[in-house]
N, C-alpha and C. Protein backbone atom coordinates (compact mmCIF):
# COMPACT_ATOMS: atom_id res chain seq x y z
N UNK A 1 11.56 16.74 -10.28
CA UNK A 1 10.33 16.13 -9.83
C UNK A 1 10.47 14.61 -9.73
N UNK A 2 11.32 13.92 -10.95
CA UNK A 2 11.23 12.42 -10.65
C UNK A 2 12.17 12.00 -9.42
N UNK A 3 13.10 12.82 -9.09
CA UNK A 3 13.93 12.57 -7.74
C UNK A 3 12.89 13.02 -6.64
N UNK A 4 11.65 13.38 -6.23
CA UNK A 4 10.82 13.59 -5.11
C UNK A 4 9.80 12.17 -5.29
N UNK A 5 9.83 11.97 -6.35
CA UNK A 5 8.76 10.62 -6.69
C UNK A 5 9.76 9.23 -6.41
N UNK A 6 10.60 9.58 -6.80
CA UNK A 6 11.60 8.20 -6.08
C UNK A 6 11.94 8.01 -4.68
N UNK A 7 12.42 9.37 -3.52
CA UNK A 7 12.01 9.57 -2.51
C UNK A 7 10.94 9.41 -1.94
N UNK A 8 9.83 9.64 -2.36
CA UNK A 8 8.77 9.39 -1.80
C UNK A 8 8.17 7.78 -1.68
N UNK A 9 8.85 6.78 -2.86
CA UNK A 9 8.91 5.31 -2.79
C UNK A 9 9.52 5.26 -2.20
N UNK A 10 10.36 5.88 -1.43
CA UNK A 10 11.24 5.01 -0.53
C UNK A 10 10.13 5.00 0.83
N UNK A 11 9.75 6.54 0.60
CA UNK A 11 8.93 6.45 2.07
C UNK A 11 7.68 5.65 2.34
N UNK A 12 6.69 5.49 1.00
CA UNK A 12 5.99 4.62 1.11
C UNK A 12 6.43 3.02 1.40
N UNK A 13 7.73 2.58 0.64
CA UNK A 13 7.96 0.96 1.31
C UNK A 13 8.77 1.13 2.74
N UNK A 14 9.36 1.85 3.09
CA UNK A 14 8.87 2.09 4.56
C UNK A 14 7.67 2.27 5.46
N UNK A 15 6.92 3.01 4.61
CA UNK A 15 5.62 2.91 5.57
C UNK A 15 5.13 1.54 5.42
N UNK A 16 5.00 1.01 4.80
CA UNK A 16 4.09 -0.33 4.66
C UNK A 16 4.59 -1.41 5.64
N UNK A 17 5.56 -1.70 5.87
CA UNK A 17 6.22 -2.80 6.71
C UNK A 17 5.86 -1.98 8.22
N UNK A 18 6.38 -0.71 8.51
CA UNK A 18 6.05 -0.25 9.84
C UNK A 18 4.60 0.21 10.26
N UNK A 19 3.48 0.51 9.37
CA UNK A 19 2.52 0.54 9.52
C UNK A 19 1.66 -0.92 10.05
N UNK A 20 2.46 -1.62 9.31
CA UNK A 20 1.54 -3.34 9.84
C UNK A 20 2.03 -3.90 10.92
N UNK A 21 3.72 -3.51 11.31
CA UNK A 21 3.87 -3.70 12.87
C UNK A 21 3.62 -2.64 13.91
N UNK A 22 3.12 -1.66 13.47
CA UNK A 22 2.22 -1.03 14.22
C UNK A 22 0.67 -1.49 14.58
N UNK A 23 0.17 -1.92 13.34
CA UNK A 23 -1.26 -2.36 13.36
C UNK A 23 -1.18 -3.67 14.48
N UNK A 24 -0.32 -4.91 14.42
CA UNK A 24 -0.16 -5.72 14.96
C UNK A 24 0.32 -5.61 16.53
N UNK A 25 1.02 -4.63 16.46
CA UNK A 25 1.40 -4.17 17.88
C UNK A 25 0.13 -3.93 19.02
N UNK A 26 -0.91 -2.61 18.52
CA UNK A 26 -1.82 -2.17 18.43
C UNK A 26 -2.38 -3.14 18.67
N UNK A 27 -3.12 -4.34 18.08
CA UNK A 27 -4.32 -5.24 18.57
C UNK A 27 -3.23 -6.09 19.23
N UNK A 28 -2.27 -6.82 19.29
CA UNK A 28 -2.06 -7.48 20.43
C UNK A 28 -2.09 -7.11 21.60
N UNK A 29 -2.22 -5.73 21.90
CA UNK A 29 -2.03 -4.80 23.45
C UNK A 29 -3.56 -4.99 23.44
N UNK A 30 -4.62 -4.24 22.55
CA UNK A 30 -5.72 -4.22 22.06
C UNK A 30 -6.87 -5.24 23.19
N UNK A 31 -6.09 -6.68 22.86
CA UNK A 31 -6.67 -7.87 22.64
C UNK A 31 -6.05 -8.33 24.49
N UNK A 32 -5.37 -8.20 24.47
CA UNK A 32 -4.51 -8.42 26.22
C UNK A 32 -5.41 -7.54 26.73
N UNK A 33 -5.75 -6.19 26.76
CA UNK A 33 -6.57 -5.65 27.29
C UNK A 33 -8.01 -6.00 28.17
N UNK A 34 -8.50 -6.86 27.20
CA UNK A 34 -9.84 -7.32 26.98
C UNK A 34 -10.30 -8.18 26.10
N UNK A 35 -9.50 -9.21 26.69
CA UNK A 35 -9.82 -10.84 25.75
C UNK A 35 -10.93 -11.40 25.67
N UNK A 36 -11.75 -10.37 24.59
CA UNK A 36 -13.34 -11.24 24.36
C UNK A 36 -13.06 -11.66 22.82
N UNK A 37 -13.99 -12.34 22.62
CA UNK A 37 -14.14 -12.81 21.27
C UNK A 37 -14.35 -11.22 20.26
N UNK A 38 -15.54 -10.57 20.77
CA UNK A 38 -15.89 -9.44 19.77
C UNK A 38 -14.72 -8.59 19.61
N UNK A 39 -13.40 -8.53 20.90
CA UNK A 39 -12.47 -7.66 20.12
C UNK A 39 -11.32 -8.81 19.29
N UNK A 40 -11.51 -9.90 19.38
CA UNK A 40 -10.44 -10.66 18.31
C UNK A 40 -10.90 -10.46 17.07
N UNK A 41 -12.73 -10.27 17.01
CA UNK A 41 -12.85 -10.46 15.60
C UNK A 41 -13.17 -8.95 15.28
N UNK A 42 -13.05 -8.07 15.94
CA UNK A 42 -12.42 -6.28 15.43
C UNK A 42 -11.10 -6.46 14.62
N UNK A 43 -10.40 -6.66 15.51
CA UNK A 43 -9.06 -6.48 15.47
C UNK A 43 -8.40 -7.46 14.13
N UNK A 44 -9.56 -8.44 14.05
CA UNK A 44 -9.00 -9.41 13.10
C UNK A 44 -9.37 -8.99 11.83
N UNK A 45 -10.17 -8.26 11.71
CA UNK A 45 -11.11 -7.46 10.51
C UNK A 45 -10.27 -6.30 10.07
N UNK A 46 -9.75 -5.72 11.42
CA UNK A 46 -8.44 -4.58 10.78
C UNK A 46 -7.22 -4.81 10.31
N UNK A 47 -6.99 -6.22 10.85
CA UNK A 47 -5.76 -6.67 10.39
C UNK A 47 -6.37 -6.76 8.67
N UNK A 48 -7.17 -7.89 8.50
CA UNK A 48 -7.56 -8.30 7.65
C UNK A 48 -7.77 -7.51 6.04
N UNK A 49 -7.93 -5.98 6.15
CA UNK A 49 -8.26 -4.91 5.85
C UNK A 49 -6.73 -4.25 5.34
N UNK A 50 -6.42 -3.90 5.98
CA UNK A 50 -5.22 -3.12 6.48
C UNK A 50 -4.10 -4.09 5.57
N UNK A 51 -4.13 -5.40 5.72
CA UNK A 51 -2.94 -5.69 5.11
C UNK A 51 -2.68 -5.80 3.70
N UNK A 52 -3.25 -5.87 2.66
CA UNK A 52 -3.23 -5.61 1.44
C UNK A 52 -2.92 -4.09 1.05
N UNK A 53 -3.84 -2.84 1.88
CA UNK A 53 -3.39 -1.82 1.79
C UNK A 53 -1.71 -1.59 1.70
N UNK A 54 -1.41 -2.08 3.01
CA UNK A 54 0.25 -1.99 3.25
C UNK A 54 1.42 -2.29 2.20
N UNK A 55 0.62 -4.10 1.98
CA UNK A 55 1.03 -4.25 0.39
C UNK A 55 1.34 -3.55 -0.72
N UNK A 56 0.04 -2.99 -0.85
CA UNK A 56 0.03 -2.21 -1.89
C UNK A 56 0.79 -0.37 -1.74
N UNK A 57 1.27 -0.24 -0.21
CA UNK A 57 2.22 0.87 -0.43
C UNK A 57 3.55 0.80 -0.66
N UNK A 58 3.55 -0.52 -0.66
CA UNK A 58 5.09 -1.12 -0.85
C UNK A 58 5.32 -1.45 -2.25
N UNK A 59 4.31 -1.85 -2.83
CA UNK A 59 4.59 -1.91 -4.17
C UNK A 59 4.70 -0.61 -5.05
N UNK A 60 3.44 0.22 -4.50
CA UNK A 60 3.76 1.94 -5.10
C UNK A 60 4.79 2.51 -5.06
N UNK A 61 5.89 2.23 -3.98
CA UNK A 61 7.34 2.75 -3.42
C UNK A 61 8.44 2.12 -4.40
N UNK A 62 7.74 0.59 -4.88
CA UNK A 62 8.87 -0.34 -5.39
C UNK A 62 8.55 0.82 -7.16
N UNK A 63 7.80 0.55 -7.39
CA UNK A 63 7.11 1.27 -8.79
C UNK A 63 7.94 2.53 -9.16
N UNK A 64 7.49 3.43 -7.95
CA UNK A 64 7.95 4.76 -7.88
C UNK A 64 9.83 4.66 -7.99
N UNK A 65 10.50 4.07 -7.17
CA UNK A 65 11.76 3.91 -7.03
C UNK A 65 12.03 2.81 -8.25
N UNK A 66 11.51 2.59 -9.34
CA UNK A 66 11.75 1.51 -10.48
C UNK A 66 12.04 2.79 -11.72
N UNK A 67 11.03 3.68 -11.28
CA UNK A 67 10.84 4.91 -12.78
C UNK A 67 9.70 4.71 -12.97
N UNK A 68 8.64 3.80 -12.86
CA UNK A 68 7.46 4.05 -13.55
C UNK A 68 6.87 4.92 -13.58
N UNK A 69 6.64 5.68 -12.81
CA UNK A 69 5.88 7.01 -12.76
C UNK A 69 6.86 8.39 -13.45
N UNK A 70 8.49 8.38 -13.89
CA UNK A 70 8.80 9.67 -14.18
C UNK A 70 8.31 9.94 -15.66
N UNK A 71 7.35 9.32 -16.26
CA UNK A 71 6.49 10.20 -17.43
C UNK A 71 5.33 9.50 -17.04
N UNK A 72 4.63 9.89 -17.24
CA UNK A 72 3.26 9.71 -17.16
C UNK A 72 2.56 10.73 -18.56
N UNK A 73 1.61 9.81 -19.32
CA UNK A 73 0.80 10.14 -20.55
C UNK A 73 -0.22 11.66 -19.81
N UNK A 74 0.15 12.89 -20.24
CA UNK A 74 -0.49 13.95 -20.32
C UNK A 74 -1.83 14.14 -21.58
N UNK A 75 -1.83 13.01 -22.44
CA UNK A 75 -3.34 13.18 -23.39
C UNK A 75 -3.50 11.22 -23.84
N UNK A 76 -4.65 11.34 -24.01
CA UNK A 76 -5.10 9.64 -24.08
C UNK A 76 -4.18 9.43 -25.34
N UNK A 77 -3.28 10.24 -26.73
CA UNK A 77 -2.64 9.79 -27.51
C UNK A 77 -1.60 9.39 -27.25
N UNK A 78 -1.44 9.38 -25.84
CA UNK A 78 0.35 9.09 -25.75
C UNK A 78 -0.06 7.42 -24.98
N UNK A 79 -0.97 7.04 -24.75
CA UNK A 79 -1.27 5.73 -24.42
C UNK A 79 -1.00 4.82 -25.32
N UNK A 80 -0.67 3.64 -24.81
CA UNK A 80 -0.26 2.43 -25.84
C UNK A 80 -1.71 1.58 -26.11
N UNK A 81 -1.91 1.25 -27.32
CA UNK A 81 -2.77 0.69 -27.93
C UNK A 81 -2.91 -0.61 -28.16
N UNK A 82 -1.64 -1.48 -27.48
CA UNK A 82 -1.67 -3.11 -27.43
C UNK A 82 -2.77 -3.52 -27.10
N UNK A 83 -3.26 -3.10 -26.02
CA UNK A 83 -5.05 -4.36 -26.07
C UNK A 83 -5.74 -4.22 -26.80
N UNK A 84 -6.14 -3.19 -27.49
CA UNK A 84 -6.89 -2.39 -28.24
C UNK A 84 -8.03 -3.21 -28.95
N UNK A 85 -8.96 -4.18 -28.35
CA UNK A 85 -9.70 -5.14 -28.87
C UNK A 85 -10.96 -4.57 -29.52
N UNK A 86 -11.03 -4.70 -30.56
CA UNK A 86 -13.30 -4.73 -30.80
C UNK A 86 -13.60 -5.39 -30.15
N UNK A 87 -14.72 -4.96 -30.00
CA UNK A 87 -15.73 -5.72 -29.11
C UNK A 87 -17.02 -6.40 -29.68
């Protein structure tokens, strides 16, 4: 199972880089189409949107392909208790 979770980081930091030159591809044709203001600021809103997502599948891929995920806590006792503040 942890060799499908490391594969699968690979595929997510692949997706993330080709998903945003897709997205970018996409509104520059988008935007040539029909150069009004209301589709720059669509298109700029999806960019806008969209790119942290991407980010963040690239980092899940980096994570996944690091080991973090081949155990994962099955009951709240196997959690680490370092912050563990009163309040």
């Amino acid at each position: 199972m942890n060799a499908i979770k490391k594969y699968a980081g690979l595929l997510w930091i692949i997706l993330g880089p080709l998903g945003i030159h897709y997205l970018l591809q996409t509104a520059s044709s988008e935007i040539a189409k029909k150069p009004g203001i209301d589709t720059q600021i669509q298109w700029g809103v999806f960019i806008v949107v969209f790119y942290p997502i991407a980010i963040g599948f690239i980092l899940f891929g980096l994570y996944a392909l690091e080991g973090n995920y081949d155990h994962l806590p099955e009951a709240s006792t196997e959690l680490d208790d370092y912050d563990a503040k009163p309040l």
